[in-house]
PDB file of N, CA and C in Angstrom:
ATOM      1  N   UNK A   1     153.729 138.544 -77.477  1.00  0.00           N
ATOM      2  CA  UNK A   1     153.104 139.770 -77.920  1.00  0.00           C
ATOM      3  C   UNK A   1     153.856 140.949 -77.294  1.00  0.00           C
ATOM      4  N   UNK A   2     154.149 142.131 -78.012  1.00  0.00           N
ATOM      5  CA  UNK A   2     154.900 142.756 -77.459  1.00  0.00           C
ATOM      6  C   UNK A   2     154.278 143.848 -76.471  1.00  0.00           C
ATOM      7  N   UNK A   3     154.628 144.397 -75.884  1.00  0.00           N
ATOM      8  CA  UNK A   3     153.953 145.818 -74.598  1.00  0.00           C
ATOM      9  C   UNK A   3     153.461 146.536 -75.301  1.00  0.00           C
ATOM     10  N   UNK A   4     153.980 147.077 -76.028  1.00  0.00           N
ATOM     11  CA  UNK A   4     152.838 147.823 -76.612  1.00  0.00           C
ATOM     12  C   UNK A   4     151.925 147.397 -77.383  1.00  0.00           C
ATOM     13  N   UNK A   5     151.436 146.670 -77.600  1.00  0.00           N
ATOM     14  CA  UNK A   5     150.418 145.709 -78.737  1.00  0.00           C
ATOM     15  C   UNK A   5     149.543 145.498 -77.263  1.00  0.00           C
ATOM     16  N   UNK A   6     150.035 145.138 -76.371  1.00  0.00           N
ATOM     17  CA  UNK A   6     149.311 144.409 -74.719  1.00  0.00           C
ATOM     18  C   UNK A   6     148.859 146.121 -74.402  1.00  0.00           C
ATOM     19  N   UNK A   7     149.487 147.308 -74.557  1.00  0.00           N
ATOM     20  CA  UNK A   7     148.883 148.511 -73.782  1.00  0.00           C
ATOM     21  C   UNK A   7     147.432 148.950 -74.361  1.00  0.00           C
ATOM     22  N   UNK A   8     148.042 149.082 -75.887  1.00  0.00           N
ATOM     23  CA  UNK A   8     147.039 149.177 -76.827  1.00  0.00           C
ATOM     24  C   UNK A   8     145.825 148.812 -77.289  1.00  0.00           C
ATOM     25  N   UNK A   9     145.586 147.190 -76.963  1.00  0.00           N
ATOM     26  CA  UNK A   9     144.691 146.426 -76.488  1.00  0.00           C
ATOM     27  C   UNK A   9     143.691 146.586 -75.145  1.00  0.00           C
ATOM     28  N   UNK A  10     144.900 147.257 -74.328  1.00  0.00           N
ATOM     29  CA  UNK A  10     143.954 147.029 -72.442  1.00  0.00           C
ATOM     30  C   UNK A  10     143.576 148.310 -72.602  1.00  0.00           C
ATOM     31  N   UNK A  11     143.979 149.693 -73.500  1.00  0.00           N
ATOM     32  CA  UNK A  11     143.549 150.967 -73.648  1.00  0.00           C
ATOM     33  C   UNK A  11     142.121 151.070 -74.267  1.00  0.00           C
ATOM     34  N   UNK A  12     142.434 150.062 -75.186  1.00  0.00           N
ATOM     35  CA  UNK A  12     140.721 149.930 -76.482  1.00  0.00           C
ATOM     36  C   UNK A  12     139.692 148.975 -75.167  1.00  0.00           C
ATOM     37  N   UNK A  13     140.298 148.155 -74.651  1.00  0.00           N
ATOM     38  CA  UNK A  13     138.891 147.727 -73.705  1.00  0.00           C
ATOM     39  C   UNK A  13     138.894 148.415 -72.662  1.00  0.00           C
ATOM     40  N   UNK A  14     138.979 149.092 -71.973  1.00  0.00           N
ATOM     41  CA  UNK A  14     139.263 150.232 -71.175  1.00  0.00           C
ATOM     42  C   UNK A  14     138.217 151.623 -71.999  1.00  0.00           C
ATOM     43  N   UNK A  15     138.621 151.201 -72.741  1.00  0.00           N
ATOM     44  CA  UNK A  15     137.946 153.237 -73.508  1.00  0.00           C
ATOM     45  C   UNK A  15     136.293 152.722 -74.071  1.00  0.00           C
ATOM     46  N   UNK A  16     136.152 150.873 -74.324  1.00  0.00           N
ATOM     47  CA  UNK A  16     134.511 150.381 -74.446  1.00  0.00           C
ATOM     48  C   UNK A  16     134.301 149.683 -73.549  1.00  0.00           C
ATOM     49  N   UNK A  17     134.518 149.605 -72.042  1.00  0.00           N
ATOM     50  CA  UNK A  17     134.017 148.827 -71.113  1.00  0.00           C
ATOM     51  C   UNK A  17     132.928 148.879 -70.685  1.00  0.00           C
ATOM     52  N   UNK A  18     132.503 150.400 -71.015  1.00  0.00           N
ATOM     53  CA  UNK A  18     130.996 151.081 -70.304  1.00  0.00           C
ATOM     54  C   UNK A  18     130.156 150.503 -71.402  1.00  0.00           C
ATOM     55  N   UNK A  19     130.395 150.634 -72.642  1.00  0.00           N
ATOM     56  CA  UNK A  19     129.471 149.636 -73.483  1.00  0.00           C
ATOM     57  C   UNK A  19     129.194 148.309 -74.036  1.00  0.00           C
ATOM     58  N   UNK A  20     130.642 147.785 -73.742  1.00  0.00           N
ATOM     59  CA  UNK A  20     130.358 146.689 -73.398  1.00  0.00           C
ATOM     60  C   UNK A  20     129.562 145.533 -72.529  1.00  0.00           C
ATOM     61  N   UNK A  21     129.626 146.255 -71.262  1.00  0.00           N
ATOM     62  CA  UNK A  21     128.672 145.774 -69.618  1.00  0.00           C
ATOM     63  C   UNK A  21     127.555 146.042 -70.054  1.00  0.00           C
ATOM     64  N   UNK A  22     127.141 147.440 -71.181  1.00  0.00           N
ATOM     65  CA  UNK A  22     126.097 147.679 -70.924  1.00  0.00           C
ATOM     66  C   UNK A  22     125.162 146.749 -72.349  1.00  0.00           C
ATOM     67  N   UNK A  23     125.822 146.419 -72.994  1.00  0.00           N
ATOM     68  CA  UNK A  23     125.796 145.348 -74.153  1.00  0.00           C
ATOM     69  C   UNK A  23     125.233 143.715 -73.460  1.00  0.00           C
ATOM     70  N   UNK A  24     126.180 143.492 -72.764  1.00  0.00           N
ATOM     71  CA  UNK A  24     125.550 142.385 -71.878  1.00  0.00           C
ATOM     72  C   UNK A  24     124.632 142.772 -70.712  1.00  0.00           C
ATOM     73  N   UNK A  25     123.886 143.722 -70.225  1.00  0.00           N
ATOM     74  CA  UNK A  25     122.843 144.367 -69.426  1.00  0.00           C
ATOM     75  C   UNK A  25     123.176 143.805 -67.945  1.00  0.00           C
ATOM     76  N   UNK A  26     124.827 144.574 -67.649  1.00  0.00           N
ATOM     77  CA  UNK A  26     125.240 143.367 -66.363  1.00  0.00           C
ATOM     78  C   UNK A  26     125.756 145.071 -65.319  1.00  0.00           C
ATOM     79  N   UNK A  27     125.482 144.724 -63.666  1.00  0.00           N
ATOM     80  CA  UNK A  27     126.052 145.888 -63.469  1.00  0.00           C
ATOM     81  C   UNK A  27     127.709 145.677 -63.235  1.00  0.00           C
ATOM     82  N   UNK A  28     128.755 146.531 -62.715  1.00  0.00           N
ATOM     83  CA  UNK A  28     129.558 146.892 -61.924  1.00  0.00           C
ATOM     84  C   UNK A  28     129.924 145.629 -61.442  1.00  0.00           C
ATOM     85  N   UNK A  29     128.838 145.234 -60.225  1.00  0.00           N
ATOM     86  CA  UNK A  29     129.214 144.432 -59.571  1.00  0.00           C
ATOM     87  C   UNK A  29     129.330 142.912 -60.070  1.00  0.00           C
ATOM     88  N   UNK A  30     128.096 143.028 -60.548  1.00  0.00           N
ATOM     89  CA  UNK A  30     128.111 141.360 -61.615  1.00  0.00           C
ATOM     90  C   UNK A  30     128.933 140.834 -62.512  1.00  0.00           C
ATOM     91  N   UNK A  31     129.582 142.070 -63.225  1.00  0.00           N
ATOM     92  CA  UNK A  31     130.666 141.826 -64.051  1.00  0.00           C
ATOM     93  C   UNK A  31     131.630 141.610 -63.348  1.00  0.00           C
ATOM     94  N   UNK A  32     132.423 142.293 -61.933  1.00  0.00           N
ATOM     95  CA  UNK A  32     133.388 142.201 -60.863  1.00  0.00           C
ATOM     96  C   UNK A  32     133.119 140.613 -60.410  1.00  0.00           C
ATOM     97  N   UNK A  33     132.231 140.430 -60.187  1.00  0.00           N
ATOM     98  CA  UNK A  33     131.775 139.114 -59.554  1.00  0.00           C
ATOM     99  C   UNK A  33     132.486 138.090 -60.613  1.00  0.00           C
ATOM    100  N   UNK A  34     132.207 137.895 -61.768  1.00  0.00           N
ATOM    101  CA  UNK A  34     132.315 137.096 -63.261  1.00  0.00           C
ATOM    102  C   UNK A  34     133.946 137.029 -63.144  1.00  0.00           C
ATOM    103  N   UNK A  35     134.328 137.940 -63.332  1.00  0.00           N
ATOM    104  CA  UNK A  35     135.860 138.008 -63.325  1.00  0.00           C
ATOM    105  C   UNK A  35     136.472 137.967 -62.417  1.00  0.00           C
ATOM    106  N   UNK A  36     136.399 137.702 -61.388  1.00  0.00           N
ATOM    107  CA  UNK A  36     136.825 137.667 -59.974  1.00  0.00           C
ATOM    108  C   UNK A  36     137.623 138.565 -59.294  1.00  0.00           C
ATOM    109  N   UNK A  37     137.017 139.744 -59.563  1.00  0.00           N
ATOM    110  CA  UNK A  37     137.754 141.221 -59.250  1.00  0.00           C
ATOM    111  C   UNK A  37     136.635 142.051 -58.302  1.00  0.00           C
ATOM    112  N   UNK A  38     137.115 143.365 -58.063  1.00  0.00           N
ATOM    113  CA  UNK A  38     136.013 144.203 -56.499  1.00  0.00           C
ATOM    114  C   UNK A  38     134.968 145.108 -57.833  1.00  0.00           C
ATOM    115  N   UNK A  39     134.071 145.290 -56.960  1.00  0.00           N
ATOM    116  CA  UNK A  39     133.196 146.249 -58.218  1.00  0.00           C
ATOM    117  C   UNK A  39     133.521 147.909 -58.310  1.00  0.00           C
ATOM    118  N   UNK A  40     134.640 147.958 -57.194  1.00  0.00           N
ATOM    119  CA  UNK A  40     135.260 148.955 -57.340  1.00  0.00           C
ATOM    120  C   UNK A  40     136.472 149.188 -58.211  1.00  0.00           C
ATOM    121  N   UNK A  41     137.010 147.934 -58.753  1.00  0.00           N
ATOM    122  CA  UNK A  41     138.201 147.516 -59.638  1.00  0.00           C
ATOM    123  C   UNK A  41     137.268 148.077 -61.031  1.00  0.00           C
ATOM    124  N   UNK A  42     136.405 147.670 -61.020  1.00  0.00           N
ATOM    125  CA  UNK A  42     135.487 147.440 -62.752  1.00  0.00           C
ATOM    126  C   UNK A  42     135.318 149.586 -62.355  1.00  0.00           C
ATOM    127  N   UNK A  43     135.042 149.860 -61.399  1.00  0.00           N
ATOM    128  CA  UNK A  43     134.693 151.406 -61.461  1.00  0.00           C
ATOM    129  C   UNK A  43     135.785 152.450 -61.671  1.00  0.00           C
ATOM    130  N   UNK A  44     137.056 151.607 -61.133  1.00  0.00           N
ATOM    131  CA  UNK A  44     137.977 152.534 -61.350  1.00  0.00           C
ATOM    132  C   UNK A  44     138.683 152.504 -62.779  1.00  0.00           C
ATOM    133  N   UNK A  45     138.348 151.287 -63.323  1.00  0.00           N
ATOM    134  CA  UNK A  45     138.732 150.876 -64.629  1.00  0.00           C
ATOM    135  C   UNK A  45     137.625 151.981 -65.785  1.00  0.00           C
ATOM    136  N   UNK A  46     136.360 152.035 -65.857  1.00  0.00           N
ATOM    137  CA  UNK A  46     135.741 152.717 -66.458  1.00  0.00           C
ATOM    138  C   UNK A  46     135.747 153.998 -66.228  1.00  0.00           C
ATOM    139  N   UNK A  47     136.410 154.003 -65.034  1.00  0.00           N
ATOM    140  CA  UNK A  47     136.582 156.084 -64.924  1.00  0.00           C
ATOM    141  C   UNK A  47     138.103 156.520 -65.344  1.00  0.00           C
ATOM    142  N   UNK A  48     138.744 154.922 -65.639  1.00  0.00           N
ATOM    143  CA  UNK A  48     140.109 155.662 -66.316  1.00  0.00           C
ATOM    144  C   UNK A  48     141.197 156.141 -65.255  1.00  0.00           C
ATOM    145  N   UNK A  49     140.636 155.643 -64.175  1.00  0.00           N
ATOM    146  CA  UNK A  49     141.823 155.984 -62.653  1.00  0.00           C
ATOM    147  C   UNK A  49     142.341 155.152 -62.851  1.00  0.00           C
ATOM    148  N   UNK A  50     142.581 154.227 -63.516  1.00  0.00           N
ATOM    149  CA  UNK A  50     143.584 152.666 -62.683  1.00  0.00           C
ATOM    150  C   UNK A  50     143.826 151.843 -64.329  1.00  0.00           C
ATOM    151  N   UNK A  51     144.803 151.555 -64.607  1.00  0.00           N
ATOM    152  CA  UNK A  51     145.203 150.924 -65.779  1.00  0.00           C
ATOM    153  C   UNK A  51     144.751 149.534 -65.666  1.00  0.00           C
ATOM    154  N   UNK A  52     144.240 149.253 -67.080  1.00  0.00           N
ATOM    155  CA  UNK A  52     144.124 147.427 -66.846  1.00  0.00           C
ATOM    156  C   UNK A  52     145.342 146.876 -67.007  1.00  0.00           C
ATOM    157  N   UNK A  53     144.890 145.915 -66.321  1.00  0.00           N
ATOM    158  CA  UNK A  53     146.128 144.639 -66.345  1.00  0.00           C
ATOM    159  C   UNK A  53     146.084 143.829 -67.202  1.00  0.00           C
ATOM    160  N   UNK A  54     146.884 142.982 -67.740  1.00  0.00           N
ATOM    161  CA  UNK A  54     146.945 142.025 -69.097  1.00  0.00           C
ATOM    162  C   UNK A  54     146.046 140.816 -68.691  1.00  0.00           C
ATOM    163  N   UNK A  55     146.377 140.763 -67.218  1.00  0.00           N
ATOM    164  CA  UNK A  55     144.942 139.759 -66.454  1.00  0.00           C
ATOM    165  C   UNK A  55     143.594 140.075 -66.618  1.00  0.00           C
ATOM    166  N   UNK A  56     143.268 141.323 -66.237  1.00  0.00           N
ATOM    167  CA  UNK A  56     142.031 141.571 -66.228  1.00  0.00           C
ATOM    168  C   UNK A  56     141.278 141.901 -67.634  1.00  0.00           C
ATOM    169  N   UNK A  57     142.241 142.211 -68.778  1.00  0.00           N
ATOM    170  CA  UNK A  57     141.877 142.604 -69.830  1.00  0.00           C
ATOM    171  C   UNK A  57     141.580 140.706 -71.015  1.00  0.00           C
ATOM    172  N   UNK A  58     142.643 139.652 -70.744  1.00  0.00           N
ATOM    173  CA  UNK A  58     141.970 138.212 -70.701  1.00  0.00           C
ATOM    174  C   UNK A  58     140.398 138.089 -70.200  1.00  0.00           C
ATOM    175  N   UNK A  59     140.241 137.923 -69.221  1.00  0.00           N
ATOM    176  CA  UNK A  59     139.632 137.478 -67.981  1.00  0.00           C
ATOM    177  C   UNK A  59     138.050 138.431 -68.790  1.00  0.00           C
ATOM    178  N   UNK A  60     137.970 140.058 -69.081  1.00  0.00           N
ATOM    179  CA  UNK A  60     136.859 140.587 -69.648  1.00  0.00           C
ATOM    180  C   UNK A  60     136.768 139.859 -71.440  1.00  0.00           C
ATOM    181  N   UNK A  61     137.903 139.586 -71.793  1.00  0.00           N
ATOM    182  CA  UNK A  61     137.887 138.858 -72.921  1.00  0.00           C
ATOM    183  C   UNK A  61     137.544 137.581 -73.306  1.00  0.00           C
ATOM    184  N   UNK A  62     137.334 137.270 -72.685  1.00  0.00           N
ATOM    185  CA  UNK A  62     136.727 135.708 -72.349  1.00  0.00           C
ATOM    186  C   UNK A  62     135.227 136.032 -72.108  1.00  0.00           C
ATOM    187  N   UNK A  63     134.819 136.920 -71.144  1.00  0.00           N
ATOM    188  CA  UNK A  63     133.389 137.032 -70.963  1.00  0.00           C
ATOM    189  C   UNK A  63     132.599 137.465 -72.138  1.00  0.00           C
ATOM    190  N   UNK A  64     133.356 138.618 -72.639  1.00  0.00           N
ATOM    191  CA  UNK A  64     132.982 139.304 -73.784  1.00  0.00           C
ATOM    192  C   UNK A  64     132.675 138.614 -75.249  1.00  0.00           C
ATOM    193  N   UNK A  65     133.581 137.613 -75.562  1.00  0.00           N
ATOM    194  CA  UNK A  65     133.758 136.768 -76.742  1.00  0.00           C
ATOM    195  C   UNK A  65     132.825 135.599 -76.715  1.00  0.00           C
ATOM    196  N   UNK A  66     132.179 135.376 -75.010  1.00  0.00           N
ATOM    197  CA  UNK A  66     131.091 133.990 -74.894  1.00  0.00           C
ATOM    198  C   UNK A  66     129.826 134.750 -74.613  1.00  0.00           C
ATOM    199  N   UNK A  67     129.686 135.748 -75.048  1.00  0.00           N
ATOM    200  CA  UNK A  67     128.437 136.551 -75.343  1.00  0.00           C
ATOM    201  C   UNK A  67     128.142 137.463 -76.576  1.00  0.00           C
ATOM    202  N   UNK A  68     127.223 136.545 -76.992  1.00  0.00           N
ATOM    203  CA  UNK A  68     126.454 136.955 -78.430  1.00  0.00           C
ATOM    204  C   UNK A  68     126.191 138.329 -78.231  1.00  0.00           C
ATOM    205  N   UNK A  69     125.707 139.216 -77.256  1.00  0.00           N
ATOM    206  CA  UNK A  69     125.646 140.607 -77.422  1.00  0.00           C
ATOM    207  C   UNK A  69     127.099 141.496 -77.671  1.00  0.00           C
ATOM    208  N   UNK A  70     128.346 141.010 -77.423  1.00  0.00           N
ATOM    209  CA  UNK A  70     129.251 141.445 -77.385  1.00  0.00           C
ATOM    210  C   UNK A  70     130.554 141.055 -78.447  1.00  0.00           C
ATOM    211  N   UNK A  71     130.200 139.442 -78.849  1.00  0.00           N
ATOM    212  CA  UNK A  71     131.038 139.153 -79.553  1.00  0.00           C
ATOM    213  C   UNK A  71     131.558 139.884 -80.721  1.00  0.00           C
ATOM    214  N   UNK A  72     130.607 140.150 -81.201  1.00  0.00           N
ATOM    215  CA  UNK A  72     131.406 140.519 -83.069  1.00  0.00           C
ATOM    216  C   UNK A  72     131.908 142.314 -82.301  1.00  0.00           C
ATOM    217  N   UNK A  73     130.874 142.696 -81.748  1.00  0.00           N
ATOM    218  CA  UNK A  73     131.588 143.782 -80.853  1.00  0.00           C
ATOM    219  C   UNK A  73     133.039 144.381 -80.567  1.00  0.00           C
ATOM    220  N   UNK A  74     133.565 142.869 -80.391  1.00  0.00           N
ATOM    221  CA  UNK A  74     135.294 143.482 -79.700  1.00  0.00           C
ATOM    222  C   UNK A  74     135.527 143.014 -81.644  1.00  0.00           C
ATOM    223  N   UNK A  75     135.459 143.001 -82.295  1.00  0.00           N
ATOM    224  CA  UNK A  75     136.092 142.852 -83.676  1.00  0.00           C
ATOM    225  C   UNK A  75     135.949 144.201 -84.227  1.00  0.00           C
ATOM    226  N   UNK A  76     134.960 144.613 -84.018  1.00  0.00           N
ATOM    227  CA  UNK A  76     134.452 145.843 -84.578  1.00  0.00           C
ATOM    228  C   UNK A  76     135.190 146.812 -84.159  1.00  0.00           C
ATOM    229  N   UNK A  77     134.988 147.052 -82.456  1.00  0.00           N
ATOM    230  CA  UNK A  77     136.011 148.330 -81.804  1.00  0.00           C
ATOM    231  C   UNK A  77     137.412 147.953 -82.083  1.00  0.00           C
ATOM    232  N   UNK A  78     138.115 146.494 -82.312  1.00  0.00           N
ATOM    233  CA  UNK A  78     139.787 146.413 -82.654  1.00  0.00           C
ATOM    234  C   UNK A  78     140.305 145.983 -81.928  1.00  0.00           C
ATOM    235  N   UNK A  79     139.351 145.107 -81.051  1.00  0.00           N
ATOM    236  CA  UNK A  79     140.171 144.957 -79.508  1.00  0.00           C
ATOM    237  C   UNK A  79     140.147 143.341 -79.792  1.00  0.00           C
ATOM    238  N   UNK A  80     139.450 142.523 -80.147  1.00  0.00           N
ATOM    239  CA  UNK A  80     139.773 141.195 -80.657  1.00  0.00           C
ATOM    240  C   UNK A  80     140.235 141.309 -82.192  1.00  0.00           C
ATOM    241  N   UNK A  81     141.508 141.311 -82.083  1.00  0.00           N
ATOM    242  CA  UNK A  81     142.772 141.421 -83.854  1.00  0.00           C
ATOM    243  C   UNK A  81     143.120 139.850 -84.535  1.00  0.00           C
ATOM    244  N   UNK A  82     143.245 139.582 -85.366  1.00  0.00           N
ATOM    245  CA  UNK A  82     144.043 138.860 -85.779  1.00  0.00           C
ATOM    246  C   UNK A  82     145.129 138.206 -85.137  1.00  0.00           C
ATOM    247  N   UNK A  83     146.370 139.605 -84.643  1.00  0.00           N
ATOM    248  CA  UNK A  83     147.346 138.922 -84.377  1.00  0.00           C
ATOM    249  C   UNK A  83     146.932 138.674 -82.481  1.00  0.00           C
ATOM    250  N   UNK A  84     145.725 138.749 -82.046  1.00  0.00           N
ATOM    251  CA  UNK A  84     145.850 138.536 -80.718  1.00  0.00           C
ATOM    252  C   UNK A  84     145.127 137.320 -80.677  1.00  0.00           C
ATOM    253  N   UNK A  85     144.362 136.849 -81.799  1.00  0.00           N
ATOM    254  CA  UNK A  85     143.732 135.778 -82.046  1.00  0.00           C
ATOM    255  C   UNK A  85     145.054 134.675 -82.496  1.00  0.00           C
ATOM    256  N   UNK A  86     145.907 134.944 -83.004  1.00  0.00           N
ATOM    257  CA  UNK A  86     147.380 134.378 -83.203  1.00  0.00           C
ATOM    258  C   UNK A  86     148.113 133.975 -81.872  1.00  0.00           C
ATOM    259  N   UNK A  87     148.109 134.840 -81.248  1.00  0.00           N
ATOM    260  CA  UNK A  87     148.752 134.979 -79.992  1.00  0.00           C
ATOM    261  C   UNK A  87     147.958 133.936 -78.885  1.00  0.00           C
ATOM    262  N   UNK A  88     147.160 133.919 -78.713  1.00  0.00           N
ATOM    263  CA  UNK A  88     146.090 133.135 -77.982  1.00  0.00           C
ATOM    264  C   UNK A  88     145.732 131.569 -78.498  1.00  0.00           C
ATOM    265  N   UNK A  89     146.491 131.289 -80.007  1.00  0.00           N
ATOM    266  CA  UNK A  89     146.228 130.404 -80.188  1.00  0.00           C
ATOM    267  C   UNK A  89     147.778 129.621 -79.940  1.00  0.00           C
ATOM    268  N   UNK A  90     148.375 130.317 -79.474  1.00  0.00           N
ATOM    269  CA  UNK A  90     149.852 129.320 -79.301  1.00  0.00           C
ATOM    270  C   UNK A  90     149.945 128.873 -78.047  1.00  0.00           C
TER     271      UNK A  90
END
């Protein structure tokens, strides 16, 4: 997948993270906990100080896609695509 397809992606979950967490009714920390990151990582990520990583943007993608409040969700905002559903399947 190329860098920019990977920026573009960690930008769109990055710009719905706050509604996403709040989709699954989880705080800061619980979600930090889930993904195995600080709950200050998940704060600096939703205030837009700190870029996601292609790790951390998996890792919320996985949580996000095994929850019925969120699933069809990342299809909708653009952040689960076709070609990343391609990409993930190789």
């Amino acid at each position: 997948m190329r860098e920019e397809m990977k920026k573009s992606l960690t930008n769109k979950m990055t710009e719905n993270l706050v509604v996403l967490r709040a989709k699954m009714d989880m705080t800061q920390a619980e979600l930090a906990d889930l993904i195995g990151t600080s709950r200050q990582t998940i704060l600096s990520l939703e205030k837009k100080q700190r870029p996601m990583t292609w790790t951390t943007f998996l890792a919320l993608l996985f949580v996000f896609r095994t929850n019925e409040n969120t699933c069809d969700l990342l299809e909708m905002l653009g952040i689960y695509t076709d070609q990343l559903k391609d990409y993930l399947s190789k």
